[in-house]
Protein backbone atom coordinates (compact mmCIF):
# COMPACT_ATOMS: atom_id res chain seq x y z
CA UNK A 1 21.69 24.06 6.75
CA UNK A 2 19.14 22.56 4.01
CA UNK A 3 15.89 23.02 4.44
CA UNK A 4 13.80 19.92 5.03
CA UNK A 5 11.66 18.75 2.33
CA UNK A 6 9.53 17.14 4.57
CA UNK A 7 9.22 17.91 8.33
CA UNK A 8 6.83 15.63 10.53
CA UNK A 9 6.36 16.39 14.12
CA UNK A 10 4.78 15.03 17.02
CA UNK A 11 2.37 13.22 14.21
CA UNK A 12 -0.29 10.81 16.14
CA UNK A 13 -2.60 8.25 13.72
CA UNK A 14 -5.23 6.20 15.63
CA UNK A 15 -7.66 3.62 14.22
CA UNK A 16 -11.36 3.77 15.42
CA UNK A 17 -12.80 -0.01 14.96
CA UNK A 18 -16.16 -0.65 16.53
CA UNK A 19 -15.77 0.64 19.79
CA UNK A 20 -11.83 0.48 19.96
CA UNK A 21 -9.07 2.98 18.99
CA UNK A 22 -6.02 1.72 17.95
CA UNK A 23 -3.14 4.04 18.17
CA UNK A 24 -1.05 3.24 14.96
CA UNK A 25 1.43 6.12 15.19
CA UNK A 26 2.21 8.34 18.09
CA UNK A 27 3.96 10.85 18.44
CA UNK A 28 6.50 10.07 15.36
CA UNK A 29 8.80 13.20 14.19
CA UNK A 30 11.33 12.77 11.36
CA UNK A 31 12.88 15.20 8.57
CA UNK A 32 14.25 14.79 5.15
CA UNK A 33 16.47 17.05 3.48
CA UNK A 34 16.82 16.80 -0.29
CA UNK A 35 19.46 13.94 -1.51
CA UNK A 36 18.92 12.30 1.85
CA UNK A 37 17.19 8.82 2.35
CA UNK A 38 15.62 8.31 5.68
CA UNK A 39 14.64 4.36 6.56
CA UNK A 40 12.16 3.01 9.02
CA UNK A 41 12.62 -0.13 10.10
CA UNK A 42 10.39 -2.23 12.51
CA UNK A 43 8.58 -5.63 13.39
CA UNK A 44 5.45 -5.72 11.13
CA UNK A 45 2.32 -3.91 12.68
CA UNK A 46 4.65 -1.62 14.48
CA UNK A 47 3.08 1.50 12.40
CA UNK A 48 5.69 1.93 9.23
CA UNK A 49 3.12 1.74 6.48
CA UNK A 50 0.42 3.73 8.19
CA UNK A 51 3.50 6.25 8.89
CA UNK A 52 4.28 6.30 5.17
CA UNK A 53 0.65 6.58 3.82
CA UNK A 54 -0.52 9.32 6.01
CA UNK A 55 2.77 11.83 4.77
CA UNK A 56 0.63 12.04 1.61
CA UNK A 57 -2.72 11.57 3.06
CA UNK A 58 -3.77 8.12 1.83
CA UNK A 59 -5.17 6.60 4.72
CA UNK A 60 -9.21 5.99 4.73
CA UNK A 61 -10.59 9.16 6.32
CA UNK A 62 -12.69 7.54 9.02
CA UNK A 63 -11.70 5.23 10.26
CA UNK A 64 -8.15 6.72 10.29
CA UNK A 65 -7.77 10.26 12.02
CA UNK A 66 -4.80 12.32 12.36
CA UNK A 67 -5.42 13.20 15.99
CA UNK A 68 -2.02 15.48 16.38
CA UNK A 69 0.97 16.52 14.91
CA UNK A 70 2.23 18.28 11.46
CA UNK A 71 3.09 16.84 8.26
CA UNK A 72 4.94 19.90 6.69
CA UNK A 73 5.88 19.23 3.11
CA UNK A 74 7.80 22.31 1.46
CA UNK A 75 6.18 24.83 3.69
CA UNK A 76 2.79 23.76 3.74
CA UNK A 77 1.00 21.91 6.93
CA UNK A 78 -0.59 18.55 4.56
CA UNK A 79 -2.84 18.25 7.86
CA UNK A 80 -4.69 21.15 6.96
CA UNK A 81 -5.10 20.93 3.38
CA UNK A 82 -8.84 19.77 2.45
CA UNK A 83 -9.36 16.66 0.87
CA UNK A 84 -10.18 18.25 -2.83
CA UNK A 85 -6.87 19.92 -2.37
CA UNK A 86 -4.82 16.67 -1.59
CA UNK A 87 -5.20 15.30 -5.85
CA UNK A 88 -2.55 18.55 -6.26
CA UNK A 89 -0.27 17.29 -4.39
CA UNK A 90 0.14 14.26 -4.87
CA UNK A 91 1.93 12.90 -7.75
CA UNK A 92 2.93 16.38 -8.09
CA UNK A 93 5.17 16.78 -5.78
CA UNK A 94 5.34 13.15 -3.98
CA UNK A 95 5.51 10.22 -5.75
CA UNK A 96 4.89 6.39 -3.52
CA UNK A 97 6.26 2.73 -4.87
CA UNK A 98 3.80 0.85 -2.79
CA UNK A 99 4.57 -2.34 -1.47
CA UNK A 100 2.66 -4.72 -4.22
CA UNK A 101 2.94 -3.29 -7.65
CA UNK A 102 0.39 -5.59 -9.43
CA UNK A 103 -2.69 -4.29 -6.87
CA UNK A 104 -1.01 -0.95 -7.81
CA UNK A 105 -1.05 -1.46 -11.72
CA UNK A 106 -4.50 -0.57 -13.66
CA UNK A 107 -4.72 -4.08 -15.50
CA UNK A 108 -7.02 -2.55 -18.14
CA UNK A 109 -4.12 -0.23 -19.37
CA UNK A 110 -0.78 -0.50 -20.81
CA UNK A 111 2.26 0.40 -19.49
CA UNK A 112 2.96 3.30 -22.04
CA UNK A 113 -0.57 4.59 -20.87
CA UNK A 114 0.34 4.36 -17.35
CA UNK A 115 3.68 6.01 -17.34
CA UNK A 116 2.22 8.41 -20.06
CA UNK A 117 -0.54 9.77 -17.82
CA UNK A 118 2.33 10.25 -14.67
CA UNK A 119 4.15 12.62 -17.10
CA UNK A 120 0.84 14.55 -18.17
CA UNK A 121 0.34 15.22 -15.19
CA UNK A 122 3.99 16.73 -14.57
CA UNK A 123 3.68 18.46 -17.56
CA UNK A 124 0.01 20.23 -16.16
CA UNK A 125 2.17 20.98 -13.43
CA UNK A 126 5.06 22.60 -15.08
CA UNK A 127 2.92 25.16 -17.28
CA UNK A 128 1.71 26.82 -14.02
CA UNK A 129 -2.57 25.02 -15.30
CA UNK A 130 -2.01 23.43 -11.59
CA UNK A 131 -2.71 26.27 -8.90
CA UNK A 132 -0.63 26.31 -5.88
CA UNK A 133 -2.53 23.85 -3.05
CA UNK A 134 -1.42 26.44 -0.83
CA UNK A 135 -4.67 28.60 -2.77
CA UNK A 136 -6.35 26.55 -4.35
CA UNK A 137 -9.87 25.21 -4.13
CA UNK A 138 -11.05 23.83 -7.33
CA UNK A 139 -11.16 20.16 -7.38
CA UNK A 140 -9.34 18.94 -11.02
CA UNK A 141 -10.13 16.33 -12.87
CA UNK A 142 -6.71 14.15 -13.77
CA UNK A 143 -8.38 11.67 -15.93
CA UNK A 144 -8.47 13.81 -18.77
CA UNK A 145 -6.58 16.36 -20.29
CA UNK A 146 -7.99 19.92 -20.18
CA UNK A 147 -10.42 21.22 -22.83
CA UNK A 148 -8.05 23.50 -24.42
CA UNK A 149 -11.05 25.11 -26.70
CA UNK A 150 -12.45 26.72 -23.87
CA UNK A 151 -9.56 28.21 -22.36
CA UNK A 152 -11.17 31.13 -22.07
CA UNK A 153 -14.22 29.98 -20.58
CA UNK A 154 -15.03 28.82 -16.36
CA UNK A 155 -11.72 26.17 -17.12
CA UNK A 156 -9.31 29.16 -17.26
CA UNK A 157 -10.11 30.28 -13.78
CA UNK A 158 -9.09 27.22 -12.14
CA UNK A 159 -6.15 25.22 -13.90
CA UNK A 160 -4.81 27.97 -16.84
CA UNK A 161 -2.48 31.19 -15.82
CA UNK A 162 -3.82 34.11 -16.34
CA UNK A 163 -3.53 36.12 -19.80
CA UNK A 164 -2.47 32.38 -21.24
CA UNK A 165 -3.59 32.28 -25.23
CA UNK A 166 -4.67 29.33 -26.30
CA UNK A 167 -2.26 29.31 -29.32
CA UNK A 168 0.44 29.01 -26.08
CA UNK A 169 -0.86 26.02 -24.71
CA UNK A 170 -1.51 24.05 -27.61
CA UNK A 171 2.15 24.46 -28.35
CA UNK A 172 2.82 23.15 -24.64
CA UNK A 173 1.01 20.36 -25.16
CA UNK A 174 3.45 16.87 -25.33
CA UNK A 175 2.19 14.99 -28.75
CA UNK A 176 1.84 11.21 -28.01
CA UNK A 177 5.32 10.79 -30.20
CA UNK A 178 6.80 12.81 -27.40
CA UNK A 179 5.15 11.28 -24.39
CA UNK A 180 6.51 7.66 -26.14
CA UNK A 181 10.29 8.97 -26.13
CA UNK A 182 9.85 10.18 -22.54
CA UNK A 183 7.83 6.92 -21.37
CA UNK A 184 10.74 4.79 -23.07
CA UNK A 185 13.56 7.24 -21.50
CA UNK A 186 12.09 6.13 -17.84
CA UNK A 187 12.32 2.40 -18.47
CA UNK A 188 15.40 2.86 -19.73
CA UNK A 189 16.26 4.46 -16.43
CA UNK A 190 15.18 1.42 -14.52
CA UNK A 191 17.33 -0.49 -17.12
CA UNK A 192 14.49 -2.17 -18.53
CA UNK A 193 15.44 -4.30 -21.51
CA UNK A 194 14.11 -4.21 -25.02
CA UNK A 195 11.68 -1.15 -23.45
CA UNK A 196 9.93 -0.52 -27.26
CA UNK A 197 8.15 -4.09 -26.58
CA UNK A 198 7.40 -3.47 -22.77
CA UNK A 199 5.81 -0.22 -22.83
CA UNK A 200 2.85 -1.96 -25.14
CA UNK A 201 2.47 -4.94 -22.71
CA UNK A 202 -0.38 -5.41 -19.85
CA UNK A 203 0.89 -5.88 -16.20
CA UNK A 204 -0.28 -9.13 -15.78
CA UNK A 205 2.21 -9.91 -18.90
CA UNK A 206 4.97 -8.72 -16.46
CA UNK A 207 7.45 -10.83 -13.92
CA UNK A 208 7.12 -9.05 -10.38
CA UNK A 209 10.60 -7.45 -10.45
CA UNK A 210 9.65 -6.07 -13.90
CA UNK A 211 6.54 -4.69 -12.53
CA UNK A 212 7.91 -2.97 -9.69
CA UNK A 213 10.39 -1.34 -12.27
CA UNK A 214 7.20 0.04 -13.92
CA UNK A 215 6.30 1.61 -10.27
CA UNK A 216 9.19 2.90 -9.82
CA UNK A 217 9.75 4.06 -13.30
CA UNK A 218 6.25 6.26 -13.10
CA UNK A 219 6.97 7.61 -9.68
CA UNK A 220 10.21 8.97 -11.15
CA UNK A 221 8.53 10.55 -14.17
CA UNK A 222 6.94 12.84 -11.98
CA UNK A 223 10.12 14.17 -10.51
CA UNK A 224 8.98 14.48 -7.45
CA UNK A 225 10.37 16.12 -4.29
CA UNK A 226 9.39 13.39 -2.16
CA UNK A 227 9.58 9.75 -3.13
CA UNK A 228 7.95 7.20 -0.66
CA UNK A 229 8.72 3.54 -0.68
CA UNK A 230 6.62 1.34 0.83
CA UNK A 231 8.57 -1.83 1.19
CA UNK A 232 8.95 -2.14 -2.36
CA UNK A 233 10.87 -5.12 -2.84
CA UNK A 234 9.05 -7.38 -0.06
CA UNK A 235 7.12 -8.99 -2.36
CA UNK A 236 9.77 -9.90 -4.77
CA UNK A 237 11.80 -13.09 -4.73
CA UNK A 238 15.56 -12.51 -3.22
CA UNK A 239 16.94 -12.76 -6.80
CA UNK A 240 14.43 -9.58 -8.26
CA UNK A 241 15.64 -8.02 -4.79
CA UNK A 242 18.97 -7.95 -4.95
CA UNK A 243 18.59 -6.46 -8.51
CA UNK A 244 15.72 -3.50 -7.53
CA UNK A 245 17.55 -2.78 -4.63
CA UNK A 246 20.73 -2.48 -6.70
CA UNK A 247 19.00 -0.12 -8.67
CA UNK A 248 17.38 1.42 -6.25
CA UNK A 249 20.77 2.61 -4.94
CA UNK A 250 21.95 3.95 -8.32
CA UNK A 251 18.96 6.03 -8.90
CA UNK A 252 19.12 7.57 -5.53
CA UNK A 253 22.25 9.19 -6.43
CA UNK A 254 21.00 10.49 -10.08
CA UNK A 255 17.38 11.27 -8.58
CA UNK A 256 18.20 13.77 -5.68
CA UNK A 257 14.81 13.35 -4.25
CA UNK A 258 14.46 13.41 -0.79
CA UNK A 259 13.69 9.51 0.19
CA UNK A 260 11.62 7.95 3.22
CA UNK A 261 12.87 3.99 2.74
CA UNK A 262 9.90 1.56 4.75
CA UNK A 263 11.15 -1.96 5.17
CA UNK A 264 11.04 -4.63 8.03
CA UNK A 265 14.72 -5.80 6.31
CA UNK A 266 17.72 -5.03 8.49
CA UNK A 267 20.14 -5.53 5.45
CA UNK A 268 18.01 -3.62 3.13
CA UNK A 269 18.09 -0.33 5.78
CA UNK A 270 21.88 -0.57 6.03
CA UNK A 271 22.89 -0.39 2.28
CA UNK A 272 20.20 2.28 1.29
CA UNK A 273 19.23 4.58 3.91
CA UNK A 274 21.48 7.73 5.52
CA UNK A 275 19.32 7.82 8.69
CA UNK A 276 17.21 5.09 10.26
CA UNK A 277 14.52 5.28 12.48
CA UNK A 278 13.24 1.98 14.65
CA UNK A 279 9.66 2.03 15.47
CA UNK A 280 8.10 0.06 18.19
CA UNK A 281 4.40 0.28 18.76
CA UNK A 282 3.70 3.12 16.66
CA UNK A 283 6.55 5.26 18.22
CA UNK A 284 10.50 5.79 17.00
CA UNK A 285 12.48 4.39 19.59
CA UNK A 286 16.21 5.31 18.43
CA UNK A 287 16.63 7.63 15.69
CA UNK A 288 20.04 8.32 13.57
CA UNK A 289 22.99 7.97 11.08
CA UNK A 290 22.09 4.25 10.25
CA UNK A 291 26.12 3.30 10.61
CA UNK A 292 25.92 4.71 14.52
CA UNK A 293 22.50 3.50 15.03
CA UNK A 294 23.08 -0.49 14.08
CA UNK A 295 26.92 -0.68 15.26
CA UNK A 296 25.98 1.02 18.43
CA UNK A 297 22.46 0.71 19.51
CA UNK A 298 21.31 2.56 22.36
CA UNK A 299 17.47 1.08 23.06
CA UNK A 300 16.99 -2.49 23.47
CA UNK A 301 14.91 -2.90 21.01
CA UNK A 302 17.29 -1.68 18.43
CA UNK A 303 19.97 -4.47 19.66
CA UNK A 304 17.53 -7.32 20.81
CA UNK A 305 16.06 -6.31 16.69
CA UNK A 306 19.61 -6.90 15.45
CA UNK A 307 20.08 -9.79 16.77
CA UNK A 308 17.28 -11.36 16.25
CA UNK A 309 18.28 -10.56 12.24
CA UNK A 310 19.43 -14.49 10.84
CA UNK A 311 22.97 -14.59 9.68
CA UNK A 312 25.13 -15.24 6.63
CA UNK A 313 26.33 -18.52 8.29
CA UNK A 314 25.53 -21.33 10.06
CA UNK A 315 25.36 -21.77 13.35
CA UNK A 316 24.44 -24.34 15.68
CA UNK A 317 21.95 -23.72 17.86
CA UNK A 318 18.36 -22.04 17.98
CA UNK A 319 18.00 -18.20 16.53
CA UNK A 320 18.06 -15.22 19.18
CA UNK A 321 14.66 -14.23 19.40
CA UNK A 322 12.76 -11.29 21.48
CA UNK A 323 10.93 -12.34 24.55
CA UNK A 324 6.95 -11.88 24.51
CA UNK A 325 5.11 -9.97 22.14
CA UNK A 326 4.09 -6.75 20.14
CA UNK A 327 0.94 -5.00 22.38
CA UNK A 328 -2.17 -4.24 22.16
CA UNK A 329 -2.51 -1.19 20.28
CA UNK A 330 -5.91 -0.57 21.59
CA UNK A 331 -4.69 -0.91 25.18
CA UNK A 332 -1.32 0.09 24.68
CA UNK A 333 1.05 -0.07 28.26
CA UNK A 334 1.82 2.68 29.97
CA UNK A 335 5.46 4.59 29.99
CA UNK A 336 7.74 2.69 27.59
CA UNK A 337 5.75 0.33 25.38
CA UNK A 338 9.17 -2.14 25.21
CA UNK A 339 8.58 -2.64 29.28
CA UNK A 340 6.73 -5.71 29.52
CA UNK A 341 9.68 -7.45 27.10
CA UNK A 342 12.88 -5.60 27.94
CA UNK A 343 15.66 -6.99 30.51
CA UNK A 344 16.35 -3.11 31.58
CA UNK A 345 12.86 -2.40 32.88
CA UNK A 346 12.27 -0.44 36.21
CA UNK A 347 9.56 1.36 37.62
CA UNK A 348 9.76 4.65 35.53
CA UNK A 349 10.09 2.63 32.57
CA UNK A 350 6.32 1.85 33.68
CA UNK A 351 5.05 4.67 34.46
CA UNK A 352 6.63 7.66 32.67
CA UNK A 353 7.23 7.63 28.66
CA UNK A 354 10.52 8.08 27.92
CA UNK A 355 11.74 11.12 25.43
CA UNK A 356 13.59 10.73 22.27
CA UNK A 357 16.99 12.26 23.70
CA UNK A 358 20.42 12.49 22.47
CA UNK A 359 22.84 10.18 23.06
CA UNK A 360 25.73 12.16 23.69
CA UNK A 361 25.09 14.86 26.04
CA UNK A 362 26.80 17.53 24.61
CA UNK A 363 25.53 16.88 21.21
CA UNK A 364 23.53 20.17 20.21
CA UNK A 365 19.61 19.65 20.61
CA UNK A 366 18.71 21.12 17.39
CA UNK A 367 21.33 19.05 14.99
CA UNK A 368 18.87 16.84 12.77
CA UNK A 369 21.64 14.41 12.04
CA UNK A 370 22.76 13.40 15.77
CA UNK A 371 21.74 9.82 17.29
CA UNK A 372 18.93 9.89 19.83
CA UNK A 373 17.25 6.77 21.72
CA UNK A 374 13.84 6.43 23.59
CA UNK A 375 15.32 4.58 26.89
CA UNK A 376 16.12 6.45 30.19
CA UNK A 377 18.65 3.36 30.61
CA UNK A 378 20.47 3.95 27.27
CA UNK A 379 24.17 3.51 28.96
CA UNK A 380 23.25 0.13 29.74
CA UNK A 381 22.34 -1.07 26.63
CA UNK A 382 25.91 -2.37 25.74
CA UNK A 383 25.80 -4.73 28.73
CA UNK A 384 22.92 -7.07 27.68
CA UNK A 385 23.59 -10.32 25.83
């Protein structure tokens, strides 16, 4: 079996407001293997972006605090690498489309400059001048190249391998002639048009869809391991959807990265993602192959959510809707947090949290790949309306 590029487990995020704690994300595990794309889907506020931006460690540290869990990414616990250490991995070895490219964008630079400095930053990377994180304690600087002329000065120590000659890494070193063929190979990836004009423009000279092709264009120049997308195409009208999420599917099979796919979009889940898991509350409340998991759902949630989704047609009559409303996260309810709004409620539903279990009871425990649902009442899913 593959190992996982990224292995969460038992990962808890809370909030601390004031005097309140808000549990964002508890007790969430997931895994992605390489060439796999894992979505989360949810209502919003139900803990998917907080879920996505602490894998790399992007959440304000206060008031956010990882009370629990592991974030394993290739071997190494993320939880307990120190906050100087977190700048070598990311962009290094996981790369993030985030939701809203133009707050993403520097507006002061170019996009050559800004899909320019992504590859730099590979290229640091693949001359061994990046130590490991795993050893590492030097904080680096990735605003500006190295000063090669004292390579073998106090610089050496920290980002140079050792017995490198200078000679060697001048040599290394991409000229900005290369860096422009590379830049303009990556928007030609993202089938960016007439890319010789674009990569001089500003991003506020930029449609949205052609921004977010600039996002996605410098995550890929990293080549990262991990690639995390943050609802990328939520912002977009359903036009510059359709086409990014078009795209999105053919570089997913050239990429090979393993994927973690964020969206509150039913449809956009079911044509991208192998695996889906449905968060509730901050916790995953069915888990599996996304084909199983939407024509069969086994947590009320999962069905009440796919209902609730509008359809292609017309039809008369009001839209299905889900009774109540999200809770509290500061004063979350006890045992399942669906109780107060689902039809299959009983007493241990309030008192006692329910695990994420298989569905099928012979299905082996350890499989990564099998369906699994939060509900002690999942056989009786199939009978509500």
């Amino acid at each position: 079996m593959t190992e996982p590029v990224l292995s969460v487990e038992n990962l808890t995020v809370t909030y601390t407001v004031g005097a309140g704690t808000f549990f964002a994300v508890s007790d969430v595990s997931l895994e992605i293997e390489p060439g796999r794309v894992v979505g989360i889907v949810g209502e919003t506020g139900c803990g998917k972006s907080t879920l996505a931006k602490a894998i790399p460690r992007l959440l304000p540290e206060p008031p956010a605090t990882i009370g629990s869990g592991s974030i394993v990414f290739r071997g190494t616990d993320l939880v307990g690498v120190s906050r100087r250490q977190l700048p070598m991995v990311r962009g290094t070895g996981i790369g993030m489309i985030f939701q809203e490219p133009l707050n993403s964008l520097n507006p002061a630079f170019r996009v050559f400059d800004q899909i320019a400095e992504s590859i730099r930053i590979r290229h640091y990377r693949e001359m061994g001048w990046l130590k490991s994180f795993q050893g590492g304690d030097q904080p680096f600087d990735y605003s500006k190249p190295p000063d090669t002329t004292t390579v073998a000065g106090s610089l050496a120590k920290v980002i140079v391998p050792s017995g490198a000659a200078e000679e060697a890494v001048h040599d290394r070193l991409a000229t900005r002639s290369q860096f422009r063929e590379e830049v303009l190979s990556y928007l030609r990836l993202v089938r960016i048009n007439d890319p010789e004009t674009i990569l001089n423009l500003y991003p506020h000279e930029l449609s949205g869809g052609m921004r977010q092709r600039i996002m996605i264009a410098m995550a890929l120049s990293e080549k990262p391991a991990l690639l995390i997308a943050d609802e990328p195409t939520s912002a977009l009208d359903v036009t510059i959807q359709a086409q990014v999420l078009t795209l999105m599917k053919e570089l997913i099979d050239e990429v090979h990265a393993a994927i973690l796919f964020i969206s509150h979009d039913l449809g956009v889940i079911a044509e991208t993602a192998d695996e889906v898991g449905v968060m509730y509350a901050g916790r995953i409340v069915e888990y599996g192959p996304v084909a199983e998991v939407f024509r069969d759902p086994r947590h009320p949630y999962t069905k009440m959510l796919l209902r609730a989704a509008p359809a292609h047609y017309k039809e008369d009559g009001p839209l299905s809707t889900i009774p109540g409303s999200v809770p509290n996260l500061s004063r979350p309810p006890p045992g399942c947090r669906f109780h107060p709004r689902c039809a299959l409620a009983r007493a241990v539903c309030r008192g006692e949290t329910p695990p994420l279990a298989p569905v099928d009871a012979n299905a082996p425990a350890d499989s990564r790949h099998i369906h699994r649902s939060a509900c002690y009442f999942m056989g009786e899913v199939a009978s509500l309306p």
